[in-house]
Protein backbone atom coordinates (compact mmCIF):
# COMPACT_ATOMS: atom_id res chain seq x y z
CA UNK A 1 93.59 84.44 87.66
CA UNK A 2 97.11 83.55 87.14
CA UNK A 3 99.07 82.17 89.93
CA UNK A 4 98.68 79.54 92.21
CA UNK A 5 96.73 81.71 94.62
CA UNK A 6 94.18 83.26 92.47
CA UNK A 7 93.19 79.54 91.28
CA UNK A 8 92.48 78.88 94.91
CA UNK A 9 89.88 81.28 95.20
CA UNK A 10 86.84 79.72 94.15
CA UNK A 11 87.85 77.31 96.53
CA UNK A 12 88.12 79.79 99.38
CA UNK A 13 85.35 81.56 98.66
CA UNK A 14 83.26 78.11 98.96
CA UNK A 15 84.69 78.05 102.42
CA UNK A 16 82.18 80.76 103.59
CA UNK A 17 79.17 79.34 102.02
CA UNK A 18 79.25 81.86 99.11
CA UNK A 19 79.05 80.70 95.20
CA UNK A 20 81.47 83.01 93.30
CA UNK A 21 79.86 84.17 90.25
CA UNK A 22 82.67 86.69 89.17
CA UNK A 23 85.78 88.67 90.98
CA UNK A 24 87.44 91.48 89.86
CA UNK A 25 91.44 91.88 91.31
CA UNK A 26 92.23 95.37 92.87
CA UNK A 27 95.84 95.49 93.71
CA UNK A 28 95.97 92.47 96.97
CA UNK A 29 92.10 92.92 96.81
CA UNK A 30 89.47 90.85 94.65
CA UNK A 31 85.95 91.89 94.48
CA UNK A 32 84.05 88.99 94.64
CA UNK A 33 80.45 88.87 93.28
CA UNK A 34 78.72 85.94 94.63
CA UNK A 35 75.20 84.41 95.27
CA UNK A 36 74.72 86.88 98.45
CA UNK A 37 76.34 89.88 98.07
CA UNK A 38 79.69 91.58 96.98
CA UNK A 39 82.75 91.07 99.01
CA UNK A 40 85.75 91.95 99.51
CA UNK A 41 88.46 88.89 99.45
CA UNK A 42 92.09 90.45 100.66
CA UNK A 43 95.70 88.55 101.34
CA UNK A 44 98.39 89.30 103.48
CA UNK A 45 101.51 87.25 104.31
CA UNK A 46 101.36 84.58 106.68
CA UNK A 47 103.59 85.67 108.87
CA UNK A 48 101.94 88.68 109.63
CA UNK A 49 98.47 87.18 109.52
CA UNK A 50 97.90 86.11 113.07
CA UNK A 51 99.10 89.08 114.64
CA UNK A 52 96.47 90.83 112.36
CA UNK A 53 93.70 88.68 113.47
CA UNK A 54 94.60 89.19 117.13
CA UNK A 55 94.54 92.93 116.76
CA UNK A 56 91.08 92.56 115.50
CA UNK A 57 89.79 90.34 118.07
CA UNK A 58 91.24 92.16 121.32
CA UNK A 59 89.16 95.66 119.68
CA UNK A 60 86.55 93.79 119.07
CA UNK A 61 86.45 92.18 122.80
CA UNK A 62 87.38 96.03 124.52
CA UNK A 63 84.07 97.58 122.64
CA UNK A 64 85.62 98.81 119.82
CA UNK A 65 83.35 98.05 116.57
CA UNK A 66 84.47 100.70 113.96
CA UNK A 67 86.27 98.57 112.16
CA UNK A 68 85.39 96.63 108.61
CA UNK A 69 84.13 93.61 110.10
CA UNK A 70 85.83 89.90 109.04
CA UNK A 71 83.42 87.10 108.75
CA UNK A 72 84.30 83.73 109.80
CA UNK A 73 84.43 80.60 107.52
CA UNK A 74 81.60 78.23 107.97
CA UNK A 75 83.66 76.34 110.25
CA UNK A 76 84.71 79.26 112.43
CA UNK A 77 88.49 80.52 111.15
CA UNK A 78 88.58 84.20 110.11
CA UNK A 79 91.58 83.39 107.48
CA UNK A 80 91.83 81.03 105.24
CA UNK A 81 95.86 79.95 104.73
CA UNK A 82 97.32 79.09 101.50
CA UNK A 83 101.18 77.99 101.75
CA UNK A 84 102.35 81.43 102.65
CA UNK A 85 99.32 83.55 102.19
CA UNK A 86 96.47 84.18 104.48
CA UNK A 87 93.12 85.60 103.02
CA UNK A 88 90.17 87.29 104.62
CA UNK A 89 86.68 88.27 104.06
CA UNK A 90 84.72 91.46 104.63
CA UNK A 91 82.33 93.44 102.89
CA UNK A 92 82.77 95.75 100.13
CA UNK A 93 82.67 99.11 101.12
CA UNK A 94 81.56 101.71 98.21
CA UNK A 95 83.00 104.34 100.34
CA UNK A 96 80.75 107.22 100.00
CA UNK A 97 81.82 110.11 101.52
CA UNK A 98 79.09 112.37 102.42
CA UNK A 99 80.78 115.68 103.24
CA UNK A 100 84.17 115.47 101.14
CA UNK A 101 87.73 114.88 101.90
CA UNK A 102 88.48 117.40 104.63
CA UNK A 103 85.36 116.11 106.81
CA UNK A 104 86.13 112.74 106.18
CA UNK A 105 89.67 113.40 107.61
CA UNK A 106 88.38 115.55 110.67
CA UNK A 107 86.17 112.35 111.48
CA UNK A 108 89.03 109.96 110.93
CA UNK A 109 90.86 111.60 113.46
CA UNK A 110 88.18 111.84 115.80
CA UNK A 111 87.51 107.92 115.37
CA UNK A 112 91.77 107.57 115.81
CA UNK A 113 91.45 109.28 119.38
CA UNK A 114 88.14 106.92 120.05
CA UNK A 115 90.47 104.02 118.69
CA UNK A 116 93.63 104.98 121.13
CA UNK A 117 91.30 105.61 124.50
CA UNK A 118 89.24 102.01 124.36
CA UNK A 119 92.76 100.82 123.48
CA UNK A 120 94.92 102.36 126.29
CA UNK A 121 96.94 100.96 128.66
CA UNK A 122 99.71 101.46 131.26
CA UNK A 123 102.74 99.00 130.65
CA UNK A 124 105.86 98.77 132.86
CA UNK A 125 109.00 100.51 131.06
CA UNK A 126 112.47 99.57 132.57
CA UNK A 127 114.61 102.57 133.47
CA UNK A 128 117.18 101.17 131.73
CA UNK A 129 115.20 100.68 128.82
CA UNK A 130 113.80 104.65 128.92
CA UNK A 131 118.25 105.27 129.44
CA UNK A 132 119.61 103.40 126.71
CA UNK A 133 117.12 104.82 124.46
CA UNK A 134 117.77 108.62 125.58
CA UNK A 135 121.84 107.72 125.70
CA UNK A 136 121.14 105.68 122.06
CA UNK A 137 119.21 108.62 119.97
CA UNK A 138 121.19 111.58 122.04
CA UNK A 139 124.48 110.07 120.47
CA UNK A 140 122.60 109.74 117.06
CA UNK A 141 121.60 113.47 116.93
CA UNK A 142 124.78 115.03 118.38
CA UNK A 143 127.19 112.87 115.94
CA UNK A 144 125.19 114.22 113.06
CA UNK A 145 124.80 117.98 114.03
CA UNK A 146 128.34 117.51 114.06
CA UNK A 147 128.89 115.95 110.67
CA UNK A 148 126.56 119.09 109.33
CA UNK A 149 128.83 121.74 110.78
CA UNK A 150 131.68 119.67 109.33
CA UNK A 151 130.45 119.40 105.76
CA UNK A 152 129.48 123.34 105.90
CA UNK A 153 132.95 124.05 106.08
CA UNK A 154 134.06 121.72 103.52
CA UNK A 155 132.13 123.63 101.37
CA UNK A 156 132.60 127.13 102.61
CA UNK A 157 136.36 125.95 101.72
CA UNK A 158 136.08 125.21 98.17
CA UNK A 159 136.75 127.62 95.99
CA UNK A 160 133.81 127.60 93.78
CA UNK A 161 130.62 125.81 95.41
CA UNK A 162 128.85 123.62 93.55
CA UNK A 163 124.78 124.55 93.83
CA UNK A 164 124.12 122.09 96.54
CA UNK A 165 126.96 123.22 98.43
CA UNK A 166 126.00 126.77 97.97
CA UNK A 167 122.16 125.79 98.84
CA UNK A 168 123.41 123.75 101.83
CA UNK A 169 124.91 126.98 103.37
CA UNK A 170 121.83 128.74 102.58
CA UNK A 171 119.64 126.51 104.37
CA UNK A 172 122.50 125.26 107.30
CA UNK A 173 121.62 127.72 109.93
CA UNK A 174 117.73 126.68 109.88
CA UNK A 175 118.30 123.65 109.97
CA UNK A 176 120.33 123.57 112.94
CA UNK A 177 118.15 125.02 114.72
CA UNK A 178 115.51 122.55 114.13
CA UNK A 179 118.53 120.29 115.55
CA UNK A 180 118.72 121.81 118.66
CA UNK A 181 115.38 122.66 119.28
CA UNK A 182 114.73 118.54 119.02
CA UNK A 183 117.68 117.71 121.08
CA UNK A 184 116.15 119.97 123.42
CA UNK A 185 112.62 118.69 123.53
CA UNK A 186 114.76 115.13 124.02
CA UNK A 187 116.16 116.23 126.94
CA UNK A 188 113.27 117.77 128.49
CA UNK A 189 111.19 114.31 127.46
CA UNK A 190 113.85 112.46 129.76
CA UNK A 191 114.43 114.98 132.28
CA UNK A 192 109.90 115.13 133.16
CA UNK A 193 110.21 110.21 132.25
CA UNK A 194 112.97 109.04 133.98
CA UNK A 195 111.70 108.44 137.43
CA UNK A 196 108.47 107.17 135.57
CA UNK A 197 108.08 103.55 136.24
CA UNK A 198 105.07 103.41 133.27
CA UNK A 199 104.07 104.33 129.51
CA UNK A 200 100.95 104.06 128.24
CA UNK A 201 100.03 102.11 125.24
CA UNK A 202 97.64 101.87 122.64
CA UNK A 203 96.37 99.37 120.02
CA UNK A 204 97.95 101.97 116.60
CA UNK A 205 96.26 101.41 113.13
CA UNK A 206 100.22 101.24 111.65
CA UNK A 207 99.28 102.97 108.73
CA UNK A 208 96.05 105.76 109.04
CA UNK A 209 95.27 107.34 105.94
CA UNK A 210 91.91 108.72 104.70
CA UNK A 211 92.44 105.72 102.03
CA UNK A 212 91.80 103.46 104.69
CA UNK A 213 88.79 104.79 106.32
CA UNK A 214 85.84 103.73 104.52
CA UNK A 215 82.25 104.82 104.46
CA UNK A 216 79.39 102.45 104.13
CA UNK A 217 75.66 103.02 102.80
CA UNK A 218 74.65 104.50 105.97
CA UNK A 219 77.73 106.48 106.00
CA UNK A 220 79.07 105.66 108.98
CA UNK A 221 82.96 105.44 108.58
CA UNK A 222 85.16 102.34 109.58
CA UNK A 223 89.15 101.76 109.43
CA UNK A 224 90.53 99.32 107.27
CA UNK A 225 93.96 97.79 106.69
CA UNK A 226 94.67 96.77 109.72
CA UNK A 227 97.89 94.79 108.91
CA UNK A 228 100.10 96.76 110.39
CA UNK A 229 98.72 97.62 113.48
CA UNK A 230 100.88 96.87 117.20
CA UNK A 231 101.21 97.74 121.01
CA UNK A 232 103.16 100.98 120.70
CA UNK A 233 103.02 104.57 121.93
CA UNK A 234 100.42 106.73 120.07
CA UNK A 235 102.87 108.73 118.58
CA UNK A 236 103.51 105.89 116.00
CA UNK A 237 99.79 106.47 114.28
CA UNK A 238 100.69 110.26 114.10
CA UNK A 239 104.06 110.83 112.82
CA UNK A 240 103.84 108.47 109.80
CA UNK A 241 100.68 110.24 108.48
CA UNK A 242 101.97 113.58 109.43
CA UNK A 243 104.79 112.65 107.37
CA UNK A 244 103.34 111.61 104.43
CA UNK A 245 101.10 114.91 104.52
CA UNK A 246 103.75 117.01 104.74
CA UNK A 247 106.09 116.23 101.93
CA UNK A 248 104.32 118.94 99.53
CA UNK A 249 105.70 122.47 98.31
CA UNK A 250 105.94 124.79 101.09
CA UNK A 251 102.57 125.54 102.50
CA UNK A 252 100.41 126.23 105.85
CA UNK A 253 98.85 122.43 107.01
CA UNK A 254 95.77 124.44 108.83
CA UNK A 255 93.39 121.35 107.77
CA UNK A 256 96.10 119.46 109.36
CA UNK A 257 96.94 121.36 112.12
CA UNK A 258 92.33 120.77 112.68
CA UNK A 259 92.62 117.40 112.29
CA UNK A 260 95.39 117.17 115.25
CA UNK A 261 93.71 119.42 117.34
CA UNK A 262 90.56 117.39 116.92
CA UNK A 263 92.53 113.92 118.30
CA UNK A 264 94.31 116.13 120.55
CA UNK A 265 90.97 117.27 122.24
CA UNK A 266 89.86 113.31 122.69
CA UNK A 267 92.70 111.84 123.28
CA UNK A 268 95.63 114.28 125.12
CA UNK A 269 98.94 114.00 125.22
CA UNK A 270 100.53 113.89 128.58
CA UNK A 271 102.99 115.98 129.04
CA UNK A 272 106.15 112.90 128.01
CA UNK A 273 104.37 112.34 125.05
CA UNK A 274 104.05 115.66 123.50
CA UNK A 275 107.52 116.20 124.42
CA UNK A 276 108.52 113.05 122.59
CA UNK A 277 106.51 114.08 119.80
CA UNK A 278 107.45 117.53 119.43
CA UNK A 279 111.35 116.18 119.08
CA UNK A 280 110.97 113.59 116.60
CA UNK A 281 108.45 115.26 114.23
CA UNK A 282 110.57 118.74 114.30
CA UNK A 283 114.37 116.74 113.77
CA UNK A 284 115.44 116.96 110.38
CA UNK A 285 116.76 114.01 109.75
CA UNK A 286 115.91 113.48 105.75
CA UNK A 287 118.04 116.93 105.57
CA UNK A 288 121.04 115.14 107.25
CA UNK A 289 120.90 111.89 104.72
CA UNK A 290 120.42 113.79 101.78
CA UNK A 291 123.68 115.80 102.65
CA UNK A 292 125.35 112.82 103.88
CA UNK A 293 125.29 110.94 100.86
CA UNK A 294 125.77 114.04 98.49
CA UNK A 295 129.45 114.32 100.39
CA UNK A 296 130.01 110.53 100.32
CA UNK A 297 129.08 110.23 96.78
CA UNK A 298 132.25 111.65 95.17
CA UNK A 299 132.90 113.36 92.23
CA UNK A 300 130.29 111.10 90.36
CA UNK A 301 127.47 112.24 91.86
CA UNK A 302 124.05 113.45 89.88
CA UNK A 303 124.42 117.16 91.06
CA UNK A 304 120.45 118.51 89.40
CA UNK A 305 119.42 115.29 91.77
CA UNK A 306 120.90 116.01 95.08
CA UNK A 307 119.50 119.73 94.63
CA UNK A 308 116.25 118.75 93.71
CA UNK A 309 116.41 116.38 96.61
CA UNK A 310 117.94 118.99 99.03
CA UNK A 311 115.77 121.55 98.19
CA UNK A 312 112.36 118.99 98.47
CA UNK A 313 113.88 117.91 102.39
CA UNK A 314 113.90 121.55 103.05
CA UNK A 315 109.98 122.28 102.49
CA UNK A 316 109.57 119.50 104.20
CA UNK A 317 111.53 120.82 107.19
CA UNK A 318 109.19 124.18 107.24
CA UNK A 319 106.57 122.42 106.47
CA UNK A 320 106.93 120.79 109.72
CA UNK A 321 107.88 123.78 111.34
CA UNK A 322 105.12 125.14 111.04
CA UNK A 323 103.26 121.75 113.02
CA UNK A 324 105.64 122.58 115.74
CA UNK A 325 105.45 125.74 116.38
CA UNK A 326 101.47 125.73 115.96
CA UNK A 327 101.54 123.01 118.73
CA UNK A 328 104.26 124.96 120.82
CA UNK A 329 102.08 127.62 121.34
CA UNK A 330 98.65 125.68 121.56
CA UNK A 331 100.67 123.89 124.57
CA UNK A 332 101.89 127.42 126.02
CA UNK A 333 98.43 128.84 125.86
CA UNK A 334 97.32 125.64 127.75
CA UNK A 335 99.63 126.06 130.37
CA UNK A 336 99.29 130.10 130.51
CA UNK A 337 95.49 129.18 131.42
CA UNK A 338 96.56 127.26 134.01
CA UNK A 339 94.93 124.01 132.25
CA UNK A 340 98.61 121.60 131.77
CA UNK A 341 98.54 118.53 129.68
CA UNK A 342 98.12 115.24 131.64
CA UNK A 343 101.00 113.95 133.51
């Protein structure tokens, strides 16, 4: 134990009543063997800290409990502070999974609709708010589709294309119309929210992963990590992880496509969300920046990167293609049985 903070642990640790005997560091994490148990010891930035705690405390106080519990110091404060550091206690989890990585996931997501419902609540959105948002991303998304039609024919003009160019054009049609299906979806999200008067809002994680969903010796599975979590629209838990997922070679996300149906059938979209959803998890925005920067780079730029970078964006894009249009149709078949998504 090097720095400043890690001396300050035995001294933290004595705050809860525990004799440290021996701690091992994992990453922001020390595992602390002491005279009752193993623990788990974790810091987080100050500044963040009390939001954190508050988080914890409001689940806690609406029934949720599926969280890694954080004991209290002997004299009642769940954090300890140290200048600009705040640390916390909770068990160590093992983790055991008892059924493997996919049914750990389909029960993550199950606990992630659990988490959202005891969560939910209706907030007042301004309609000027719900305006300068549509008006804000609307002129975001048009500006670029334009930029992409403009750099196309910068390149169709040169007399040799380079192999980004040339894969660029290859790709340009497709990707437009994962533009303009987005754009639409955007519309139609305004067009069904604009007289609405309220949102609803949940309590999000910030940052699910299977990672932070820990099993303990009864196996019964808890979230952890709960730094990041905020008062935002469900769609904030879903797109991240959905977009870490995705970025793989081109391939079908069925497991995925389970685990969404799975929060889907506990927690449903009405029909403004999935609308929302649909848009900003189909645009292909990493597309645009990779192309924008190849044409703003000059004649200095690392050609084998862009294309390896171009060409990575673009499974992506299918990738997430696929998402959409598997939800497209699950929606369609929803309404086709005469059984819409909440309004």
């Amino acid at each position: 134990m090097t720095d400043y903070h890690e001396k300050n642990i035995n001294h933290i640790v004595e705050l809860y009543g525990l004799r440290l005997k021996f701690a091992e560091k994992y990453g922001r994490v020390h595992k602390l063997y002491t005279d009752k148990g193993t623990f788990a010891l974790k810091k987080i930035n100050a500044k963040h800290g009390v939001d954190f705690l508050q988080y914890i405390q409001l689940l806690y106080q609406r029934g949720y409990h599926r969280i890694v519990p954080i004991y209290p110091t002997m004299d009642g404060r769940y954090g300890v502070l140290v200048i600009d550091k705040l640390y916390y206690l909770m068990p160590w989890l093992e983790n055991r999974e008892r059924e493997g990585q996919i049914k750990k996931s389909q029960e993550l997501f199950r606990e992630l609709a659990r988490l959202h419902t005891i969560s939910a609540r209706e907030v007042d959105v301004a309609e000027n708010d719900r305006k300068e948002h549509f008006d804000l991303t609307s002129t975001r998304w048009e500006k670029e589709k334009e930029a992409l039609e403009q750099y196309v024919e910068r390149a169709e003009q040169a007399w040799y294309m380079s192999p980004f160019q040339l894969l660029f054009c290859t790709f340009y049609h497709e990707v437009t119309m994962a533009q303009n299906y987005s754009i639409r979806k955007f519309n139609e999200w305004y067009d069904v929210s604009k007289e609405q008067t309220k949102a609803r809002s949940v309590i999000v994680h910030g940052k699910i992963s299977p990672e932070h969903f820990l099993y303990n010796e009864q196996g019964t599975g808890y979230f952890t990590n709960f730094e990041s979590a905020m008062t935002a629209s469900p769609i904030h838990d879903l797109l991240p992880f959905l977009s870490r997922s995705l970025k793989t070679y081109p391939k079908r996300f069925d497991d995925g496509l389970e685990w969404l149906s799975i929060y889907f059938r506990h927690f449903p979209f009405r029909k403004d969300e999935m609308l929302l959803f649909l848009s900003y998890l189909a645009y292909p925005e990493r597309i645009f920046q990779v192309v924008d920067r190849y044409f703003a780079a000059g004649k200095e730029r690392n050609e084998y990167k862009f294309v390896r970078q171009l060409q990575k964006q673009y499974w992506y894009m299918k990738n997430t293609e696929y998402i959409v249009m598997s939800l497209e149709e699950m929606e369609q078949r929803k309404n086709e049985a005469g059984d819409p998504p909440p309004s």
